[in-house]
N, C-alpha and C. Protein backbone atom coordinates (compact mmCIF):
# COMPACT_ATOMS: atom_id res chain seq x y z
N UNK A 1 0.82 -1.20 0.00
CA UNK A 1 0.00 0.00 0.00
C UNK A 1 0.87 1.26 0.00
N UNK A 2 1.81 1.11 0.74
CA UNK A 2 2.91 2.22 0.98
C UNK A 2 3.03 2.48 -0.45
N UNK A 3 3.78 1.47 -1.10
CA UNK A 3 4.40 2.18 -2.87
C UNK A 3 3.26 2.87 -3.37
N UNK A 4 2.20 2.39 -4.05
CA UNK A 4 1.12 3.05 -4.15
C UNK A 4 1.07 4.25 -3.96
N UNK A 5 0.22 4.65 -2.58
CA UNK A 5 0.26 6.00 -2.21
C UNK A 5 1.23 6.76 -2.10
N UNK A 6 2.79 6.15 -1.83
CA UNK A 6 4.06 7.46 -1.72
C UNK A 6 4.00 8.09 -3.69
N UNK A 7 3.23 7.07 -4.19
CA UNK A 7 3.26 7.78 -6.20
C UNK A 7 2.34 8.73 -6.07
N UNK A 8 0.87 8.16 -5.85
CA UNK A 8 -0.27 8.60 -5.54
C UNK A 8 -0.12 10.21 -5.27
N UNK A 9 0.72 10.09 -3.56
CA UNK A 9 0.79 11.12 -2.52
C UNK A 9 1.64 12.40 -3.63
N UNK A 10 2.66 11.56 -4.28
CA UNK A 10 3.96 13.23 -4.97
C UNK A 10 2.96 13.58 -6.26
N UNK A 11 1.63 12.68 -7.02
CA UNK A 11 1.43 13.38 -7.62
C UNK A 11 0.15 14.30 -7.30
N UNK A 12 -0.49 14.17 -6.41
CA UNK A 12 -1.73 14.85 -5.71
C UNK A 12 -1.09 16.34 -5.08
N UNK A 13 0.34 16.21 -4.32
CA UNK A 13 0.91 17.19 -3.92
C UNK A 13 1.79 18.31 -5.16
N UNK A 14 1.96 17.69 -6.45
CA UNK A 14 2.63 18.27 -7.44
C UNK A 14 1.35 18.89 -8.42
N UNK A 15 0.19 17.68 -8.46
CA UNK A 15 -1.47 18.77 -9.17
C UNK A 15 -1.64 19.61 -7.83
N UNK A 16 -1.64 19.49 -6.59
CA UNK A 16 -2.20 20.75 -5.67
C UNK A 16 -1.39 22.12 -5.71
N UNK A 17 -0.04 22.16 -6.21
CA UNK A 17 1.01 23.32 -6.25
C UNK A 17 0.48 23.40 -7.45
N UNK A 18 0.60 23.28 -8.56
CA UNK A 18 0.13 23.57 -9.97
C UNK A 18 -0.86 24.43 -9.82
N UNK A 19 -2.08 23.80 -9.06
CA UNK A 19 -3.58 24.36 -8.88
C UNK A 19 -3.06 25.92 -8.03
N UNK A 20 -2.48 25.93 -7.12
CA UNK A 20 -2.07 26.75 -6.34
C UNK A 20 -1.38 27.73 -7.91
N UNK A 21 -0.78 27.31 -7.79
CA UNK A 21 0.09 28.81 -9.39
C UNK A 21 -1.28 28.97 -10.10
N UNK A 22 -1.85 28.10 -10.64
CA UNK A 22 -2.74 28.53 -12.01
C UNK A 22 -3.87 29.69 -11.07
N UNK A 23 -4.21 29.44 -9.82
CA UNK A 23 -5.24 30.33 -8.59
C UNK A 23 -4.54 31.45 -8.99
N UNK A 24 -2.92 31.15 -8.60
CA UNK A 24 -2.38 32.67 -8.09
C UNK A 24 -2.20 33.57 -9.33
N UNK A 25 -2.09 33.15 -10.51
CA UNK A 25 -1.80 33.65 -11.83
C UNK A 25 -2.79 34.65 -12.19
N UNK A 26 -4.03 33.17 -11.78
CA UNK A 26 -5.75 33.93 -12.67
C UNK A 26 -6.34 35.04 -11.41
N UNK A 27 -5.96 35.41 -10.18
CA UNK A 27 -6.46 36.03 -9.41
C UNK A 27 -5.19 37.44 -10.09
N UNK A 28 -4.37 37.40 -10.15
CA UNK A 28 -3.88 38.68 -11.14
C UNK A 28 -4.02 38.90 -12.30
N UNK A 29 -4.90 38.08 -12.87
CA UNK A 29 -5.19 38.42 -14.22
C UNK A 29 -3.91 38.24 -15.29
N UNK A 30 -3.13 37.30 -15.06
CA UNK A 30 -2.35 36.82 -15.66
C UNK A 30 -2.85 35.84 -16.60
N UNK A 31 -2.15 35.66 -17.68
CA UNK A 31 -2.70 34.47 -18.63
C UNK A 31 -1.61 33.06 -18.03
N UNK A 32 -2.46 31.72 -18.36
CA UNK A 32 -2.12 31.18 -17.93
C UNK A 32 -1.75 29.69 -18.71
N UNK A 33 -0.46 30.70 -19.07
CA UNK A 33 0.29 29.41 -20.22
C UNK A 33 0.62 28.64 -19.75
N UNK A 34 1.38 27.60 -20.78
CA UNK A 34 2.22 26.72 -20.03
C UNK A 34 3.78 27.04 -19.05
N UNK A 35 4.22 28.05 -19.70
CA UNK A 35 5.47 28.71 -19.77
C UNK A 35 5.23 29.57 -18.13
N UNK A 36 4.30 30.51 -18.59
CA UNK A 36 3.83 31.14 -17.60
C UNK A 36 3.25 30.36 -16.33
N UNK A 37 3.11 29.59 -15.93
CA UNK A 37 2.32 28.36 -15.17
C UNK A 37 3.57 27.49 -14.39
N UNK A 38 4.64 27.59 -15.18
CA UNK A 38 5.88 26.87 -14.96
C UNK A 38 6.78 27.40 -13.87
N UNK A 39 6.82 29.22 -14.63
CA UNK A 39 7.52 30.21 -13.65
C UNK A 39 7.11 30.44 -12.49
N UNK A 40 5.52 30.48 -12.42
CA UNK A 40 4.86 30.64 -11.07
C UNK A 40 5.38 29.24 -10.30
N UNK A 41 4.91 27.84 -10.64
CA UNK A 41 5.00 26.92 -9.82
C UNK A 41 6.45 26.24 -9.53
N UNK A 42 7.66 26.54 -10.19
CA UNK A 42 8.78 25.66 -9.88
C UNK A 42 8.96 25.96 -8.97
N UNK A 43 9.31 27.23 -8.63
CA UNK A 43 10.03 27.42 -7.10
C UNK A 43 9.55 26.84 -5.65
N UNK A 44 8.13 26.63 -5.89
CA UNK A 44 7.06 25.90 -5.04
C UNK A 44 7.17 23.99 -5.34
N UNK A 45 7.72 23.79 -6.75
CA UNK A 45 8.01 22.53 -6.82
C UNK A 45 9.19 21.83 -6.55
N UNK A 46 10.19 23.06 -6.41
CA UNK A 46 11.65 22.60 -5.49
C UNK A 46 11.80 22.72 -4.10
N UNK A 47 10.67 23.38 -3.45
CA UNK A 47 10.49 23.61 -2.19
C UNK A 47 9.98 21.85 -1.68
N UNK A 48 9.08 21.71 -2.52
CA UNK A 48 8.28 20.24 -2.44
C UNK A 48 9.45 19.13 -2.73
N UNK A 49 10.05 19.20 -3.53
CA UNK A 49 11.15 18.36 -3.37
C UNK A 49 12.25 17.74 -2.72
N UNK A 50 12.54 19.36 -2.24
CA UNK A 50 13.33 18.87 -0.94
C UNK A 50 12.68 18.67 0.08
N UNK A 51 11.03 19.02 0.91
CA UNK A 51 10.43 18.52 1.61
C UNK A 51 10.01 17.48 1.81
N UNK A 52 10.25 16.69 0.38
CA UNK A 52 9.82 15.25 0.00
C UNK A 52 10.66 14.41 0.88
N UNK A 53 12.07 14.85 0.20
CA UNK A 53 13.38 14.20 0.37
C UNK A 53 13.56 14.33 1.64
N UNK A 54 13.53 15.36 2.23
CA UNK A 54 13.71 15.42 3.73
C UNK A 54 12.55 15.10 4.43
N UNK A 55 11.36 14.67 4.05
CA UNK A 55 10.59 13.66 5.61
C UNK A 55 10.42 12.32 4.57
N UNK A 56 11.39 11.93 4.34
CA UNK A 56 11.30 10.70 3.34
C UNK A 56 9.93 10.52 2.75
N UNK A 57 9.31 11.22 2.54
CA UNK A 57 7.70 11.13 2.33
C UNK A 57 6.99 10.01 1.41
N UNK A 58 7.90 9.66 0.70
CA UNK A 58 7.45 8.09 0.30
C UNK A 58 7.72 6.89 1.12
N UNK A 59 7.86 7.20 2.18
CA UNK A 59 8.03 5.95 3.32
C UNK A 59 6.84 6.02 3.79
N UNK A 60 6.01 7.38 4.54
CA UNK A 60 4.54 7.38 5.10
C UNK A 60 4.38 8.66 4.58
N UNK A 61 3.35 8.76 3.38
CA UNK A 61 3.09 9.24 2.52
C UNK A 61 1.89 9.96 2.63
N UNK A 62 0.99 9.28 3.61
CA UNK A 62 -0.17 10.00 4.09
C UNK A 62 -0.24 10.32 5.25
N UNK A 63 1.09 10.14 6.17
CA UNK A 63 1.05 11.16 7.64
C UNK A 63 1.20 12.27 7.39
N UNK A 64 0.57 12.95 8.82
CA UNK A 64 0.40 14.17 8.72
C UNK A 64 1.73 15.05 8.98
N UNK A 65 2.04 14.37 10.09
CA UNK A 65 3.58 14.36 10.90
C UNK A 65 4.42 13.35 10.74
N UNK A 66 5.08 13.34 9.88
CA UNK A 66 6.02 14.70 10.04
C UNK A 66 5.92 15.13 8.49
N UNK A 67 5.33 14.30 7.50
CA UNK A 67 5.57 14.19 6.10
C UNK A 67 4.97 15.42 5.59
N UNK A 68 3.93 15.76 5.81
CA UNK A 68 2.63 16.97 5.08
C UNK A 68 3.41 17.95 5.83
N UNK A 69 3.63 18.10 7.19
CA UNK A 69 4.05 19.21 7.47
C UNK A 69 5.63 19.88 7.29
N UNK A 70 6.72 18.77 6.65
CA UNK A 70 7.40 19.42 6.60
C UNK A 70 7.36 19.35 5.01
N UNK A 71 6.90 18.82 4.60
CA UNK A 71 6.56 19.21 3.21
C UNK A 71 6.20 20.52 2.62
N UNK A 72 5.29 21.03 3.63
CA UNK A 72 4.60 21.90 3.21
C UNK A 72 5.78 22.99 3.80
N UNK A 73 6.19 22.79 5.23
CA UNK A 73 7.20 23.99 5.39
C UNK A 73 8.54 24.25 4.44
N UNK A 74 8.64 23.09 3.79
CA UNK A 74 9.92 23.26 2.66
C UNK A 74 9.62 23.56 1.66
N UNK A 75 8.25 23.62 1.48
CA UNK A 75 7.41 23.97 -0.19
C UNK A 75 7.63 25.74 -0.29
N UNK A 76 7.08 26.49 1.18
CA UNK A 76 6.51 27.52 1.06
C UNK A 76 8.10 27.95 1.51
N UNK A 77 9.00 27.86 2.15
CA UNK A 77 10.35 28.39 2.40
C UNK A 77 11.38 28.53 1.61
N UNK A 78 11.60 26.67 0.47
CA UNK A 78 12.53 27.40 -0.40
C UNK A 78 11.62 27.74 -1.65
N UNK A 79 9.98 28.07 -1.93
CA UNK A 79 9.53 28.53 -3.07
C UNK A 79 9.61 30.38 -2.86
N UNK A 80 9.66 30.70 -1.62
CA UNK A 80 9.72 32.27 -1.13
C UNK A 80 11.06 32.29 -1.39
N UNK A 81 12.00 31.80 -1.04
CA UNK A 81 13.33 32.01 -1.29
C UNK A 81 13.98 31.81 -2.79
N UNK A 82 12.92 31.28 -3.80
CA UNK A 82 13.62 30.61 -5.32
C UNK A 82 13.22 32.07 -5.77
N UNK A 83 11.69 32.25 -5.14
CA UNK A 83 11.37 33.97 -6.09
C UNK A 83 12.27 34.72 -5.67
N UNK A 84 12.30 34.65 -4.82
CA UNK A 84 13.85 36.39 -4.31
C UNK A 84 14.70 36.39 -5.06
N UNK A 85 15.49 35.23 -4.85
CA UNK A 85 16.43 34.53 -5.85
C UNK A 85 16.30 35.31 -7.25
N UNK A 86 15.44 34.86 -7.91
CA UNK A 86 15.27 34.77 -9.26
C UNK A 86 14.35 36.01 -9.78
N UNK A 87 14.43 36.99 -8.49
CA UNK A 87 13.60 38.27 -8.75
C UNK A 87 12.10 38.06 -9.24
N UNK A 88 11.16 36.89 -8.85
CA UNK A 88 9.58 37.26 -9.13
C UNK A 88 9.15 37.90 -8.02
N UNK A 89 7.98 37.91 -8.87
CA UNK A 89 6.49 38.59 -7.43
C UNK A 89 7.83 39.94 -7.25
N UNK A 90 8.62 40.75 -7.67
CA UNK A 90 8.60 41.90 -6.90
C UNK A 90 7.76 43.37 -6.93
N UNK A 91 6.74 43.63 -5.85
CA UNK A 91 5.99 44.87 -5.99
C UNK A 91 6.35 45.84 -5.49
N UNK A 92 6.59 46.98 -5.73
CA UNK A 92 6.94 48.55 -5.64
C UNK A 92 7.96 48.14 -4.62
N UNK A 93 9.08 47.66 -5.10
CA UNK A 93 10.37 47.60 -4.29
C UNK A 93 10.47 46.40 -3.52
N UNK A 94 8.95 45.68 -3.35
CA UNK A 94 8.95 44.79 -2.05
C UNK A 94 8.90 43.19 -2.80
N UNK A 95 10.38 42.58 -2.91
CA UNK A 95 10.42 41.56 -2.97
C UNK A 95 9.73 40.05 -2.72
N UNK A 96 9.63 40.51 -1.85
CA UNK A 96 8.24 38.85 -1.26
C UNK A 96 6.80 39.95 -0.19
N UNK A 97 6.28 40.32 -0.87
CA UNK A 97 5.03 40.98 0.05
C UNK A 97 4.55 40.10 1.19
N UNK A 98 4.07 40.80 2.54
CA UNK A 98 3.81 39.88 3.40
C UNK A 98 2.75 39.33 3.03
N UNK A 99 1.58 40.24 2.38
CA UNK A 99 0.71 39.61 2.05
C UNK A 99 0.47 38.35 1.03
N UNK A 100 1.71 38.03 -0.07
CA UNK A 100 1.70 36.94 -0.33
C UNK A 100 2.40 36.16 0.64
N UNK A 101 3.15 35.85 1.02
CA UNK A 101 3.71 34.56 1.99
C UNK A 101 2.56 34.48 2.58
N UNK A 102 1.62 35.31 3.31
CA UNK A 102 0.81 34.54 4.60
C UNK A 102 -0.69 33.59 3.63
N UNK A 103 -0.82 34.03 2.44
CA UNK A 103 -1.83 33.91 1.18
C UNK A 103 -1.10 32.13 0.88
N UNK A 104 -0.06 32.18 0.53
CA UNK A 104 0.33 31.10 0.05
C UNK A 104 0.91 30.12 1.22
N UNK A 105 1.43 30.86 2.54
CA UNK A 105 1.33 29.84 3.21
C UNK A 105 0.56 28.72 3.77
N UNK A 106 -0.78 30.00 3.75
CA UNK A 106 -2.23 29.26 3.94
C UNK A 106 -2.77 28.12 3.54
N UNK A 107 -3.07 28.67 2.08
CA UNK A 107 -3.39 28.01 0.57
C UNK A 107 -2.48 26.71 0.80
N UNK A 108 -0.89 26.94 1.20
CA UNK A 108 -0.13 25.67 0.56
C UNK A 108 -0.36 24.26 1.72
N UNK A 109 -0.64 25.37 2.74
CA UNK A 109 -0.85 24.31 4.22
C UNK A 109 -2.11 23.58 3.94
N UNK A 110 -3.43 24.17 3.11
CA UNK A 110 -4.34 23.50 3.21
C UNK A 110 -4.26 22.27 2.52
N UNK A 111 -4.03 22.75 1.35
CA UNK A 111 -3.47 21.87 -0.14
C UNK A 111 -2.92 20.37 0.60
N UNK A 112 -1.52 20.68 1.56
CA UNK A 112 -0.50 19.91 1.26
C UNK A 112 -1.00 19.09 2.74
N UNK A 113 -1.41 19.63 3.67
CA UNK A 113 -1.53 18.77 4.65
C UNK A 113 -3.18 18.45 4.74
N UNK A 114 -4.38 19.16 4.42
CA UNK A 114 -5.88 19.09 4.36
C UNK A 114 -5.79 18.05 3.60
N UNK A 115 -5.35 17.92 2.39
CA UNK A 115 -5.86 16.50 2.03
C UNK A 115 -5.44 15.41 2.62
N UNK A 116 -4.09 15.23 3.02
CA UNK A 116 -4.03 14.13 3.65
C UNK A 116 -4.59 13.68 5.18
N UNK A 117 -5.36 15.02 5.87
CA UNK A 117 -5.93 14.99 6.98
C UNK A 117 -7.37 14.37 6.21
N UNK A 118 -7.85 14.35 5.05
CA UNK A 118 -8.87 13.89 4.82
C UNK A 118 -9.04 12.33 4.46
N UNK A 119 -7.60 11.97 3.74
CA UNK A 119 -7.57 11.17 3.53
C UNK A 119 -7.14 9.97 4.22
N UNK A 120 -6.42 9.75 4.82
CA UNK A 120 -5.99 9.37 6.01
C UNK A 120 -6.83 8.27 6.84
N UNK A 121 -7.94 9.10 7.03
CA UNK A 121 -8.60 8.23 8.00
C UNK A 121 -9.81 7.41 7.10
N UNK A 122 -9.69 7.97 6.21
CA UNK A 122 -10.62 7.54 5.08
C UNK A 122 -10.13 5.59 4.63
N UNK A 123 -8.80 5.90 4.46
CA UNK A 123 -7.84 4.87 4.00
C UNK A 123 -8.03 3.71 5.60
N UNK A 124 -7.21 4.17 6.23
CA UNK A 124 -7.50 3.40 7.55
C UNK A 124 -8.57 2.80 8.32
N UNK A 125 -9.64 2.99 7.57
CA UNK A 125 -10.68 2.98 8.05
C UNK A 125 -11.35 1.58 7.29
N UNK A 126 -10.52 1.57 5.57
CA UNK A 126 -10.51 0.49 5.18
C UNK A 126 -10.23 -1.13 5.44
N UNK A 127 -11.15 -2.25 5.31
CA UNK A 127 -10.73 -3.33 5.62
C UNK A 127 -9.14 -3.66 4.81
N UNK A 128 -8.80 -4.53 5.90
CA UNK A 128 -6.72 -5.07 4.96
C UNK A 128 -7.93 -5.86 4.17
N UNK A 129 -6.70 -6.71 2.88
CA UNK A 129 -6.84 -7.46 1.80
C UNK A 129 -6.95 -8.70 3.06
N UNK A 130 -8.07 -9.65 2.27
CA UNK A 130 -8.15 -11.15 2.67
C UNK A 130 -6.24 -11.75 2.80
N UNK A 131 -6.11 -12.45 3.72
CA UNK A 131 -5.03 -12.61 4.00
C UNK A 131 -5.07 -14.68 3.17
């Protein structure tokens, strides 16, 4: 069951960041290419990567703790840090606005740990396979 869901889990968490850029794009009235769609979400998809890598998250794939949450804290830390980096999102001088970090921290916490708080017990709740 583990293999399964640790595939399952990186691609539900890689469509929920996607969904998250294409939100954040179309709420500025940005068009929402492929290209354009890419720039918004990588930095949020290397954040996820190394959050992956660091709570081994394909070992327990649908905990909450430690996997979703440090997932999600490495999603939203090095994706705030890839834009600085790489100069996006800067408005009238202000490099990372507070008001986006607390917008996307939100958004990314719900995304990345809400589903698996939903799912979770959903799964467990299931009978095992006939033995």
């Amino acid at each position: 069951m583990t293999r399964t869901w640790g595939w399952l889990a990186a691609v539900v968490d890689i469509v929920l960041i996607v969904v998250f850029a294409l939100i954040g794009r179309s709420s500025h009235a940005e068009a929402s290419s492929v290209v354009g769609t890419w720039t918004t979400a990588y930095p949020f998809l290397a954040g996820w990567a190394v959050g992956s890598l660091v709570s081994l998250a394909w070992k327990r794939p649908l905990r909450i703790w430690p996997t979703g949450v440090v997932v999600w804290v490495a999603t939203v830390a090095v994706g705030m840090l890839l834009r600085v980096l790489t100069g996006q999102g800067d408005v009238a001088g202000d490099p990372l606005p507070l008001s986006f970090v607390i917008v996307a921290t939100v958004v990314l916490g719900l995304f990345l740990v809400g589903w698996r708080a939903i799912v979770r017990p959903l799964v467990e709740r299931r009978p095992r396979g006939r033995a």
